[in-house]
C-alpha atoms as a PDB file:
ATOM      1  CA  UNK A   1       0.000   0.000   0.000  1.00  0.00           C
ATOM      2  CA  UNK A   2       1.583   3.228  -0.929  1.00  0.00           C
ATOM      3  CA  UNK A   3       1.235   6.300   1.702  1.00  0.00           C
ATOM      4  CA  UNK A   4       0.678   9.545   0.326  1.00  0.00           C
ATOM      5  CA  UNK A   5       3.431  12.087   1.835  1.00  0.00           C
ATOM      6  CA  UNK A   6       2.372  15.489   3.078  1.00  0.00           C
ATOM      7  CA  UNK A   7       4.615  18.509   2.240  1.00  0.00           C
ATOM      8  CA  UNK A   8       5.273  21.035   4.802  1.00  0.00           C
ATOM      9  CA  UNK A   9       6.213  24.873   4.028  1.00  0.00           C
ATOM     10  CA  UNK A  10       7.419  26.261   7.213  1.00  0.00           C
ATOM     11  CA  UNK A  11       7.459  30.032   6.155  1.00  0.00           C
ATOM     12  CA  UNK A  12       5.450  29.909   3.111  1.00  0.00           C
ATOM     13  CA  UNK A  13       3.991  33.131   2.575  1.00  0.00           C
ATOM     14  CA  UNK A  14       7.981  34.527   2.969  1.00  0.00           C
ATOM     15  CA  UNK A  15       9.791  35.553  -0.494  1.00  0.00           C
ATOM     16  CA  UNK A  16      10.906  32.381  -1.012  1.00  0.00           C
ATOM     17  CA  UNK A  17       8.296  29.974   0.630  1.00  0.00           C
ATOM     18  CA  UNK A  18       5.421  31.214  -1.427  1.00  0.00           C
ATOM     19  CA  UNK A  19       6.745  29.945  -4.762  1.00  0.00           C
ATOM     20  CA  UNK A  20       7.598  26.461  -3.718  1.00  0.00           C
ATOM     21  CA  UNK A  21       4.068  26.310  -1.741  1.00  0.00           C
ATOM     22  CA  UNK A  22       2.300  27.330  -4.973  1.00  0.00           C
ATOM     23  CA  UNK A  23       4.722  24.964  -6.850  1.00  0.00           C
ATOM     24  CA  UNK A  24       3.723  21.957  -4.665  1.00  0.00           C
ATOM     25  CA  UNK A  25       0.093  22.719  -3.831  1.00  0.00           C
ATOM     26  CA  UNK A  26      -0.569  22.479  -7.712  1.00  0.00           C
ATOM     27  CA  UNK A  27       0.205  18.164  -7.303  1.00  0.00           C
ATOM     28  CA  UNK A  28       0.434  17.178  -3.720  1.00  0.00           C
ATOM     29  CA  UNK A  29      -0.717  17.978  -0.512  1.00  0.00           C
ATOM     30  CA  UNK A  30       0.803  20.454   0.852  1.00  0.00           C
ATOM     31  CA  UNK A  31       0.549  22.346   4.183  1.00  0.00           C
ATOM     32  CA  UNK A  32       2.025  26.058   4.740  1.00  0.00           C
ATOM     33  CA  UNK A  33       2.484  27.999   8.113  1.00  0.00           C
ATOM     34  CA  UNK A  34       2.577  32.009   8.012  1.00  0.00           C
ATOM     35  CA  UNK A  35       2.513  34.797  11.279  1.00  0.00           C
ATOM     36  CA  UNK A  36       0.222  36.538   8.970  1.00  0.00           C
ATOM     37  CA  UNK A  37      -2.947  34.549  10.143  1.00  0.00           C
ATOM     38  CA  UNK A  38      -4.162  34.399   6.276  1.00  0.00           C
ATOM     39  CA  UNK A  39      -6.984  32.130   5.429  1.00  0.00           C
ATOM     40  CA  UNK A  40      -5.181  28.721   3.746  1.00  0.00           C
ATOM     41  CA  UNK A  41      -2.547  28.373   5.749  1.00  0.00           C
ATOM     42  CA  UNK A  42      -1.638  27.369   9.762  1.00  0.00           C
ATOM     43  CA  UNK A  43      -1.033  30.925  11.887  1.00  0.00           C
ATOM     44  CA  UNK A  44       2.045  29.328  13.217  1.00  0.00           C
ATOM     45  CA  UNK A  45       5.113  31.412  14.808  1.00  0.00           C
ATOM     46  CA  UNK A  46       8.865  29.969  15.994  1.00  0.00           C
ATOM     47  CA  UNK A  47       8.738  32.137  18.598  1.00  0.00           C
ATOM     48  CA  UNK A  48       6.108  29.458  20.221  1.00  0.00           C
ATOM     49  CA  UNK A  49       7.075  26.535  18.826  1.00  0.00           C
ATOM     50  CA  UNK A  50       5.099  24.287  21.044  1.00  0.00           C
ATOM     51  CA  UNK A  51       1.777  25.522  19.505  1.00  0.00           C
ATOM     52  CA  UNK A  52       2.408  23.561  16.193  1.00  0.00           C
ATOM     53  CA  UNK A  53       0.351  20.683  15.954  1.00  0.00           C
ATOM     54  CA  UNK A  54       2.775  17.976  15.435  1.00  0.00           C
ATOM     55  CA  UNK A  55       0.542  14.890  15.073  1.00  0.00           C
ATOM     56  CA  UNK A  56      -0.072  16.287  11.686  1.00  0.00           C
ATOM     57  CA  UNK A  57       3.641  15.247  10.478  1.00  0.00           C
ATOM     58  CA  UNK A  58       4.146  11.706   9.407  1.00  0.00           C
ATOM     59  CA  UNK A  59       7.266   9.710   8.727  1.00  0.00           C
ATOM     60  CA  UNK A  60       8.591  10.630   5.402  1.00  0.00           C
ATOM     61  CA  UNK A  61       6.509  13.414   5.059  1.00  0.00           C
ATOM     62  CA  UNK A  62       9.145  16.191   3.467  1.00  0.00           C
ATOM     63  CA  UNK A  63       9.311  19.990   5.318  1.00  0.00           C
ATOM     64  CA  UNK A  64      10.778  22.791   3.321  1.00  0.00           C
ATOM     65  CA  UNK A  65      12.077  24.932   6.495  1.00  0.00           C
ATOM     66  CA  UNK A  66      12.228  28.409   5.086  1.00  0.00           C
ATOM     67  CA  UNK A  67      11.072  30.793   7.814  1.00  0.00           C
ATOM     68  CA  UNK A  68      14.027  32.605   9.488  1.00  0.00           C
ATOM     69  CA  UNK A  69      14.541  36.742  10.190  1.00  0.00           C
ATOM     70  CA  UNK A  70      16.738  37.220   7.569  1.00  0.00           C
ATOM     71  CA  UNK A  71      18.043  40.997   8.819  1.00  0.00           C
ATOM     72  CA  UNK A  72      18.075  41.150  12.550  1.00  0.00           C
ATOM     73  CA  UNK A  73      17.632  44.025  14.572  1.00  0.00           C
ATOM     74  CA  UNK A  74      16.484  42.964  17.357  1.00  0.00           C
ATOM     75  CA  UNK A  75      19.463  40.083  18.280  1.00  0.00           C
ATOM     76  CA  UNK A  76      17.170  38.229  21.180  1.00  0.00           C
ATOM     77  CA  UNK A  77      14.167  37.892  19.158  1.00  0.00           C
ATOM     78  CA  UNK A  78      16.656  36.791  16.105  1.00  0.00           C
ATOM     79  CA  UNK A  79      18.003  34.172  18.086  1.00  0.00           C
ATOM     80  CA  UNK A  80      14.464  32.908  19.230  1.00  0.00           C
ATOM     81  CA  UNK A  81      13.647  32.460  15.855  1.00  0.00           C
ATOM     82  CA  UNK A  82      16.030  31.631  14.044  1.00  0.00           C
ATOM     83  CA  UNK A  83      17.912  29.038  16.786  1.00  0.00           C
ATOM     84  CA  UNK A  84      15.866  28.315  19.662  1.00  0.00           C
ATOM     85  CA  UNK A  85      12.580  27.910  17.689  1.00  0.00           C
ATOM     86  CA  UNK A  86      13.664  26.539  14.764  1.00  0.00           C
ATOM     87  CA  UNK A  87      15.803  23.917  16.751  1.00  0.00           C
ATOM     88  CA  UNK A  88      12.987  22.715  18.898  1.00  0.00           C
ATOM     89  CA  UNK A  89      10.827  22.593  15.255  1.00  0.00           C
ATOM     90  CA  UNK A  90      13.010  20.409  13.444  1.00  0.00           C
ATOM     91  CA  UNK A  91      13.717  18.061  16.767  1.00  0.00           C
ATOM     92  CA  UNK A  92       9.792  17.561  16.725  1.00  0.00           C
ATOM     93  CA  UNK A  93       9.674  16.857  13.213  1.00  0.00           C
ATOM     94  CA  UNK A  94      12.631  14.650  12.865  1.00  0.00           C
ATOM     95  CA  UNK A  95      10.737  12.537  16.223  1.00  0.00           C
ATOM     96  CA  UNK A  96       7.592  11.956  13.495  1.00  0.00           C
ATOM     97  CA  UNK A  97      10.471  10.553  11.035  1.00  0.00           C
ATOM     98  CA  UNK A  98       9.948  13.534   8.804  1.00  0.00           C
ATOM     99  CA  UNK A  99      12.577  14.777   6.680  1.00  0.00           C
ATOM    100  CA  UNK A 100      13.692  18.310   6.639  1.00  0.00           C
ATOM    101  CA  UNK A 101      14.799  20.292   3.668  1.00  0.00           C
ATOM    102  CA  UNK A 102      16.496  23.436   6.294  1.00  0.00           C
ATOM    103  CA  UNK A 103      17.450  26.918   4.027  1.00  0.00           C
ATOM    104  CA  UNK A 104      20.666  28.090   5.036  1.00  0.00           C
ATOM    105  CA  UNK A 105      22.661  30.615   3.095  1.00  0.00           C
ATOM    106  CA  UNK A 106      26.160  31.177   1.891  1.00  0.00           C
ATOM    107  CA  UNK A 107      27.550  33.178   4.477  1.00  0.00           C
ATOM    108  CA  UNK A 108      28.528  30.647   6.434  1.00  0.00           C
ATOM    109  CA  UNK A 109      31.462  30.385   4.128  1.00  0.00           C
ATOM    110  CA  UNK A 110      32.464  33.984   5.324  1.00  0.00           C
ATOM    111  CA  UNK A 111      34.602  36.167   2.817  1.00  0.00           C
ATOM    112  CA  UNK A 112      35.193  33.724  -0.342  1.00  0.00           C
ATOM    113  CA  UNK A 113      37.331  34.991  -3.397  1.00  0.00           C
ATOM    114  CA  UNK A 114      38.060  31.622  -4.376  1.00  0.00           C
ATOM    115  CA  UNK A 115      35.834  28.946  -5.311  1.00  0.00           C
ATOM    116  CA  UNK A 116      33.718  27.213  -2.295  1.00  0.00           C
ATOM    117  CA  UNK A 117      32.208  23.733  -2.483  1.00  0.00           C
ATOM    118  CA  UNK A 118      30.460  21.832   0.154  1.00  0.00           C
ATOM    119  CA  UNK A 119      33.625  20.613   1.471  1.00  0.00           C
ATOM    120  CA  UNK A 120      34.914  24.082   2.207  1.00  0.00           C
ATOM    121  CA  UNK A 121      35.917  25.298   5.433  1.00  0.00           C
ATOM    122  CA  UNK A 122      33.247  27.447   6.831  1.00  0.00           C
ATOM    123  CA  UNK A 123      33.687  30.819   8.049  1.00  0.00           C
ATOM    124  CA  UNK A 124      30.279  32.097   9.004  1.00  0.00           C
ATOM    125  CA  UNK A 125      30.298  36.212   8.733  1.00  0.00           C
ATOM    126  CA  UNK A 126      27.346  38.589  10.992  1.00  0.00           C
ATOM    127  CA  UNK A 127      24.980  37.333  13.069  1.00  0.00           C
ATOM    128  CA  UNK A 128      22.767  35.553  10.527  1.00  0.00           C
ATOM    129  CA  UNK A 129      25.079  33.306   9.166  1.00  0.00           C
ATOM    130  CA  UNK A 130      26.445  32.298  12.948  1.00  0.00           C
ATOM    131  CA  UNK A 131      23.055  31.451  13.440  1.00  0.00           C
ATOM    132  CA  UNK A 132      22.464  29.088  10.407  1.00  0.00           C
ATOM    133  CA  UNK A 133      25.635  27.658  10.898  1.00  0.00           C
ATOM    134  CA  UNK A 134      24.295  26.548  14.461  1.00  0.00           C
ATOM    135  CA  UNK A 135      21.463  24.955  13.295  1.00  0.00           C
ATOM    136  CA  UNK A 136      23.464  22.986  10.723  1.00  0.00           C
ATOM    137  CA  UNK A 137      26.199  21.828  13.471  1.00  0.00           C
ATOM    138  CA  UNK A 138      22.892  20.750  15.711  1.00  0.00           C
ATOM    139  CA  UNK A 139      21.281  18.259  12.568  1.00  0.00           C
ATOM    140  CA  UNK A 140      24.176  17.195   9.945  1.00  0.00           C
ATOM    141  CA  UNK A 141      24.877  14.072  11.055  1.00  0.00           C
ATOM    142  CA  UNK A 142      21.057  13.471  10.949  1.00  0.00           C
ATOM    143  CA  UNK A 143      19.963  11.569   7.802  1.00  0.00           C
ATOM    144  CA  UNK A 144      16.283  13.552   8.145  1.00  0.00           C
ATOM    145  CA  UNK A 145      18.205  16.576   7.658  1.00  0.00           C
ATOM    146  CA  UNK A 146      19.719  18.374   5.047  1.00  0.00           C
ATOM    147  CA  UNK A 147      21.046  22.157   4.565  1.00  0.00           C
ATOM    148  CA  UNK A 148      20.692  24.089   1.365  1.00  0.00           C
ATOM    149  CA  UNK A 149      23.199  26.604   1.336  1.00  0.00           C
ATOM    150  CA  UNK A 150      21.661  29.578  -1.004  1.00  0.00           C
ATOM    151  CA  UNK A 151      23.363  32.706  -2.805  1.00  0.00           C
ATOM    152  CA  UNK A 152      21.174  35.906  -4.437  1.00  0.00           C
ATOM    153  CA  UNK A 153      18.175  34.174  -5.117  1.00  0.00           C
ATOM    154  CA  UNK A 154      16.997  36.271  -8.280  1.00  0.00           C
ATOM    155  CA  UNK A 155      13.308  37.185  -9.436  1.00  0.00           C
ATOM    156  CA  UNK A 156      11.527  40.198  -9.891  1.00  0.00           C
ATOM    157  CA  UNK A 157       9.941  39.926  -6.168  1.00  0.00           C
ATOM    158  CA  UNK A 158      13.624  39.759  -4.764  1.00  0.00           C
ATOM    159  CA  UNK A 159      14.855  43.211  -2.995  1.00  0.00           C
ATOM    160  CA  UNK A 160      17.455  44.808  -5.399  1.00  0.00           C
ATOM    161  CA  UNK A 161      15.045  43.845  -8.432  1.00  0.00           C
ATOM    162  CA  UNK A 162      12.695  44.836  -6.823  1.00  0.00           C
ATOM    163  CA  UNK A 163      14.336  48.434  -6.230  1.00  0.00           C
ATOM    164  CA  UNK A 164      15.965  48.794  -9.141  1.00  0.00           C
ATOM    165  CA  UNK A 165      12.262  47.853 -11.122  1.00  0.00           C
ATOM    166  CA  UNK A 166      11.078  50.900  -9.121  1.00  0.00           C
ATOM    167  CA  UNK A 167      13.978  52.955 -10.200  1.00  0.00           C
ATOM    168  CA  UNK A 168      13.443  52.760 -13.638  1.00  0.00           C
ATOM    169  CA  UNK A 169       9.606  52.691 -13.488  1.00  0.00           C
ATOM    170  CA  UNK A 170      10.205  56.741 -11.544  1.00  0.00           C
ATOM    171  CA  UNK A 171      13.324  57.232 -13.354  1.00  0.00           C
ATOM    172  CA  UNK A 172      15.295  57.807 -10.758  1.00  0.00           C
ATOM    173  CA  UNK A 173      18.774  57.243 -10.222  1.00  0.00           C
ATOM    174  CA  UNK A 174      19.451  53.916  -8.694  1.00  0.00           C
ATOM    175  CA  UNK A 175      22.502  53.674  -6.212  1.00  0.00           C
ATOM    176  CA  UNK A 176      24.237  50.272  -6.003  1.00  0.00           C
ATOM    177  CA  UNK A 177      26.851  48.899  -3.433  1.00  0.00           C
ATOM    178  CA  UNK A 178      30.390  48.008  -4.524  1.00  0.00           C
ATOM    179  CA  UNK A 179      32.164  45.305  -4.479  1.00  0.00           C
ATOM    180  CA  UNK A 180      29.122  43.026  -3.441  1.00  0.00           C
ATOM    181  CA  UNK A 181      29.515  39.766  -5.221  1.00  0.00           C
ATOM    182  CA  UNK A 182      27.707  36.411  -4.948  1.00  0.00           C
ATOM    183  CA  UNK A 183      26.793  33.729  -7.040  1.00  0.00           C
ATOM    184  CA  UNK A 184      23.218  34.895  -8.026  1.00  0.00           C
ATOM    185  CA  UNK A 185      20.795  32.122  -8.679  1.00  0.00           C
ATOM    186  CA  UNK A 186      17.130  32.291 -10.329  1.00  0.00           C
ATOM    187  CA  UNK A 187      14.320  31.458  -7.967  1.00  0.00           C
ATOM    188  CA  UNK A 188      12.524  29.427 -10.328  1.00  0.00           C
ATOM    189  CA  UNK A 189      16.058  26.900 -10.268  1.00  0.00           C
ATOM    190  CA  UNK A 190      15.569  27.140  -6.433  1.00  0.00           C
ATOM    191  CA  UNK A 191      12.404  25.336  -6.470  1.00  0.00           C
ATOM    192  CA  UNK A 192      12.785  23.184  -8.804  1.00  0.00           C
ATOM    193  CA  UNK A 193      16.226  21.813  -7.119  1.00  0.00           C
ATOM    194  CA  UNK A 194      14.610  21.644  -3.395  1.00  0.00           C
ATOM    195  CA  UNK A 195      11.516  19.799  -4.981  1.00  0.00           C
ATOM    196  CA  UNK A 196      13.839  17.171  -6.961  1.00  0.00           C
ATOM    197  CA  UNK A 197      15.906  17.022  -3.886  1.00  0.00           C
ATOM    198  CA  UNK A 198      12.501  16.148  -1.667  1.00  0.00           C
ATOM    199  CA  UNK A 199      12.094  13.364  -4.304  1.00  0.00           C
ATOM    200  CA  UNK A 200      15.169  11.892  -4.752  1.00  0.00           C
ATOM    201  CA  UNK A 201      16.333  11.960  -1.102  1.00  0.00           C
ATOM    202  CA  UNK A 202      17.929   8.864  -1.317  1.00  0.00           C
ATOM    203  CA  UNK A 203      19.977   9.551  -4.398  1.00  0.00           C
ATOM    204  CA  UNK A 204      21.448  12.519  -2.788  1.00  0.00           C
ATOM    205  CA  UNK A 205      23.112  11.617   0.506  1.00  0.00           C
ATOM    206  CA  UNK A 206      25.083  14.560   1.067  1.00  0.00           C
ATOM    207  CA  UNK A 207      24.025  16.641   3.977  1.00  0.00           C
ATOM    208  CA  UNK A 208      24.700  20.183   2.351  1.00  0.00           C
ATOM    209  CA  UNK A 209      24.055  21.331  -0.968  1.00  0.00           C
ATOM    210  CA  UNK A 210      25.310  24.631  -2.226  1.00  0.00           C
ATOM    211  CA  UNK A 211      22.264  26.690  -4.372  1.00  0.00           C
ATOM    212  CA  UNK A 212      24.413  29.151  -6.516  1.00  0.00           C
ATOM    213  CA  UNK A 213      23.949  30.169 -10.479  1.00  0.00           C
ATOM    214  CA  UNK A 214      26.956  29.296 -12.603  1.00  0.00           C
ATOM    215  CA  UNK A 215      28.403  33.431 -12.963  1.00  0.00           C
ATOM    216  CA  UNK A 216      29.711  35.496 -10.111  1.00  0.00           C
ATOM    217  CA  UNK A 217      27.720  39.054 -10.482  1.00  0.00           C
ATOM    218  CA  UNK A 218      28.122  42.343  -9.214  1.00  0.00           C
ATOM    219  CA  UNK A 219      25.455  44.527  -7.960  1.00  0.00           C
ATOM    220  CA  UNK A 220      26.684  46.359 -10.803  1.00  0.00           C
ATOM    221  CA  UNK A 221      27.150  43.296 -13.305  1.00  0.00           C
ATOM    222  CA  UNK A 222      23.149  42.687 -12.458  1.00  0.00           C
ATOM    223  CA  UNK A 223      22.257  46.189 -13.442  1.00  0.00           C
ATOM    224  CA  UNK A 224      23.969  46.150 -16.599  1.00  0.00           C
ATOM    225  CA  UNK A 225      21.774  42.931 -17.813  1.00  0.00           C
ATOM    226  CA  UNK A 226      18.869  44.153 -16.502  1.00  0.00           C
ATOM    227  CA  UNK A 227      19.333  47.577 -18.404  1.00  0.00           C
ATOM    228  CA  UNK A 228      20.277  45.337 -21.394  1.00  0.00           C
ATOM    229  CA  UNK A 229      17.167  42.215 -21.094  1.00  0.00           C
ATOM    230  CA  UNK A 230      14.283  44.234 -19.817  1.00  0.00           C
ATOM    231  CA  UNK A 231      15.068  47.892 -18.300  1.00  0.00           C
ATOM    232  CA  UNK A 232      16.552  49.930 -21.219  1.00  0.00           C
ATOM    233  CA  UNK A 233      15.921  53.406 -19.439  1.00  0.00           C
ATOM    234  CA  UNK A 234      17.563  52.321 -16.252  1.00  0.00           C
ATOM    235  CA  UNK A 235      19.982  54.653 -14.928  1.00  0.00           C
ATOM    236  CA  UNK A 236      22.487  53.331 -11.767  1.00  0.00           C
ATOM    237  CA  UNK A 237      25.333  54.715  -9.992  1.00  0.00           C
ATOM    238  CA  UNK A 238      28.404  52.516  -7.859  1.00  0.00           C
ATOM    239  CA  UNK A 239      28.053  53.938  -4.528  1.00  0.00           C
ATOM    240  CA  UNK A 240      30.377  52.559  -1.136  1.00  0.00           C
ATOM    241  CA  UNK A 241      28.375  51.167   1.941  1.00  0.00           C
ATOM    242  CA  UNK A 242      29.277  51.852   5.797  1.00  0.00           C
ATOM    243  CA  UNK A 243      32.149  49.729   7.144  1.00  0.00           C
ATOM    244  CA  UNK A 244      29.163  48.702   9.007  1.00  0.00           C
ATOM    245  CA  UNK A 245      28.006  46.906   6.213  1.00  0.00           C
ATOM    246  CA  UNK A 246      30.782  44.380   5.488  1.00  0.00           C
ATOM    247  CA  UNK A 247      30.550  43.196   9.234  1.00  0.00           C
ATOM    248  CA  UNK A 248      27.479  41.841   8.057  1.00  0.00           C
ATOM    249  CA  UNK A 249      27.972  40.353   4.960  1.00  0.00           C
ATOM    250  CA  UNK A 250      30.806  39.156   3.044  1.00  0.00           C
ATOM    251  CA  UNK A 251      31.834  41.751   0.273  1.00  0.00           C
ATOM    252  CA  UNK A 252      32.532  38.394  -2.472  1.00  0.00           C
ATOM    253  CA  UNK A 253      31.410  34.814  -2.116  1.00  0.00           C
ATOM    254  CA  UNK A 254      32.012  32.428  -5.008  1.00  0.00           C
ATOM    255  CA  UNK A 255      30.197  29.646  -4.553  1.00  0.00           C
ATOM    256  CA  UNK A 256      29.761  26.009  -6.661  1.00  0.00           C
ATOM    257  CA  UNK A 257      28.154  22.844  -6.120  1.00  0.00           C
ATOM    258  CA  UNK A 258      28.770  19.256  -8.464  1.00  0.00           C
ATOM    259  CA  UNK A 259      25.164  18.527  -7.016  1.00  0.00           C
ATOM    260  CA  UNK A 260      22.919  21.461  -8.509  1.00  0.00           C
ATOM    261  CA  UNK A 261      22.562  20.216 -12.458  1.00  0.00           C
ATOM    262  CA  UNK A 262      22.194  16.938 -11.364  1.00  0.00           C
ATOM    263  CA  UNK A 263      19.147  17.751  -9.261  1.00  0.00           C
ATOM    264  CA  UNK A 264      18.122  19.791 -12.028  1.00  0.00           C
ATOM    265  CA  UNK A 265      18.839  17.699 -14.890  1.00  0.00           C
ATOM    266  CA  UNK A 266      20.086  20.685 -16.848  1.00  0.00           C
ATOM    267  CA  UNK A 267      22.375  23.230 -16.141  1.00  0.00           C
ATOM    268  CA  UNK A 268      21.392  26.070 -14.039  1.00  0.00           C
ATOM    269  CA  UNK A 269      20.027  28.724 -15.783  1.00  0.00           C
ATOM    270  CA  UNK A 270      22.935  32.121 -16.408  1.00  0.00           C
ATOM    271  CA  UNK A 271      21.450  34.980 -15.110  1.00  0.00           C
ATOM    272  CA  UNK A 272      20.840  36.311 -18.777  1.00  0.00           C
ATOM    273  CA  UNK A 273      18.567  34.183 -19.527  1.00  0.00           C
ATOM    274  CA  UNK A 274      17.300  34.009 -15.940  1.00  0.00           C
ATOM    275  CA  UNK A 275      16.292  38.189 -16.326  1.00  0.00           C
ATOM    276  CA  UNK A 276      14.963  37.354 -20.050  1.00  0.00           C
ATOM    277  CA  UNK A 277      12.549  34.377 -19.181  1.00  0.00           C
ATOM    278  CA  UNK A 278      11.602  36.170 -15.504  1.00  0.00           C
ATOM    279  CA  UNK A 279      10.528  39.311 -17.355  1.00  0.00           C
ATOM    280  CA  UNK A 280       8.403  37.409 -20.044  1.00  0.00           C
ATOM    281  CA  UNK A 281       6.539  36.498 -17.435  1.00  0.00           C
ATOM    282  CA  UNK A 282       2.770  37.910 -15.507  1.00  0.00           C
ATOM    283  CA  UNK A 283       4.076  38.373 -12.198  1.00  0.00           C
ATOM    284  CA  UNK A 284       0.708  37.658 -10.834  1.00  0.00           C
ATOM    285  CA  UNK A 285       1.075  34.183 -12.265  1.00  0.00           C
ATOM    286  CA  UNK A 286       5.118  33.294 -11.699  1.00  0.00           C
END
């Protein structure tokens, strides 16, 4: 007898968490959690873990853990989010036999000129990244568990599109941060990867996999293709951040994994083509 597996989408009216909840919802069952308290999905919040209802996990049932603060203020509240809650979350899930697909991010790898693979040293730079990296040190050697490292996750909901969309819309003068460099990667190759990786479990028994498009960009390298794919009047200056700012977050991080194409099964999309295909697109139905 074959038993239907729930998904879970802890998160999933965030950025990215509501375009792998629509992506799922469309062919399985899928359950998402939001602080928002909208209709459709379970008001659920880290910051009270033990309110989740977790008789409604089953063994083998996949959760795409998404929810974090991604740019704390507030350090306390930060840390009962992002460690406290979310560690007493994926203990309770892992008890059911569930397995957990957690979101990390590349700045665990701290400042990164050269290339880093899974196997790299990690280096974890600002609060944030100190945080993910305690989550993973808590669950890797847990076969229910495994981290997804992301870079710049690009669409045209992500911040600096987002801003620089806005920009060109008022024609105003967009100012962008330099040297900020990562590995950008297209949201739509996000999904698809964390959903083939929720299938194939099995296939892929490594407990981190790195989420980064094949080109290093610039702040400045991504405003050039936009202006170029889909903003011709946009108009951009290279500006320098606080020294704050690099405390924070890594200035370069050039990331790789052997795993993403394979979970894929085609290369990740260049961010050329990423802009061209995202832009011939109705947001309202991405």
């Amino acid at each position: 007898m074959r038993i239907e597996k729930n998904n879970f989408v802890i998160g999933a009216t965030g950025y990215i968490g509501t375009s792998i909840f629509k992506k799922l919802k469309k062919t399985s069952v899928t359950i998402g959690t939001s602080t928002k308290n909208l209709d459709g999905f379970i008001n659920f919040n880290l910051s009270n873990p033990s309110s989740f209802n977790y008789d409604l996990i089953k063994p083998l049932d996949n959760i795409f853990f998404v929810s974090a603060i991604s740019s704390p203020d507030n350090m306390e509240q930060a840390k009962e989010i992002n460690v406290v809650g979310t560690e007493y979350f994926i203990n309770e899930a892992i008890k059911k036999g569930a397995k957990i697909i957690f979101f990390s991010s590349d700045t665990v790898y701290g400042e990164s000129s050269s290339v880093c693979n899974e196997n790299s040293i990690c280096n974890p730079t600002g609060e944030y990244a100190l945080m993910k990296k305690e989550i993973e040190t808590a669950f890797i050697k847990n076969n229910l568990f495994k981290s997804i490292r992301l870079s710049y996750v690009f669409s045209k909901r992500d911040k600096l599109t987002s801003y620089l969309i806005e920009c060109h819309e008022k024609n105003e003068l967009a100012k962008l941060f330099h040297p900020f460099i990562r590995s950008f990667i297209y949201l739509d190759d996000v999904v698809e990867a964390v959903i083939s990786l929720s299938q194939k479990w099995d296939n892929f028994p490594y407990s981190v996999i790195n989420l980064g498009g094949p080109q290093m960009v610039s702040r400045i390298d991504f405003a050039e293709i936009l202006k170029t794919c889909a903003l011709p009047r946009l108009k951009f200056e290279q500006t320098l951040p606080s020294k704050d700012f690099f405390l924070k977050r890594p200035k370069i991080i050039n990331m790789e994994s052997p795993y993403l194409n394979q979970l894929l099964s085609r290369p990740a999309n260049l961010i050329n083509d990423a802009v061209r295909i995202e832009f011939s697109k109705d947001l309202d139905n991405d």
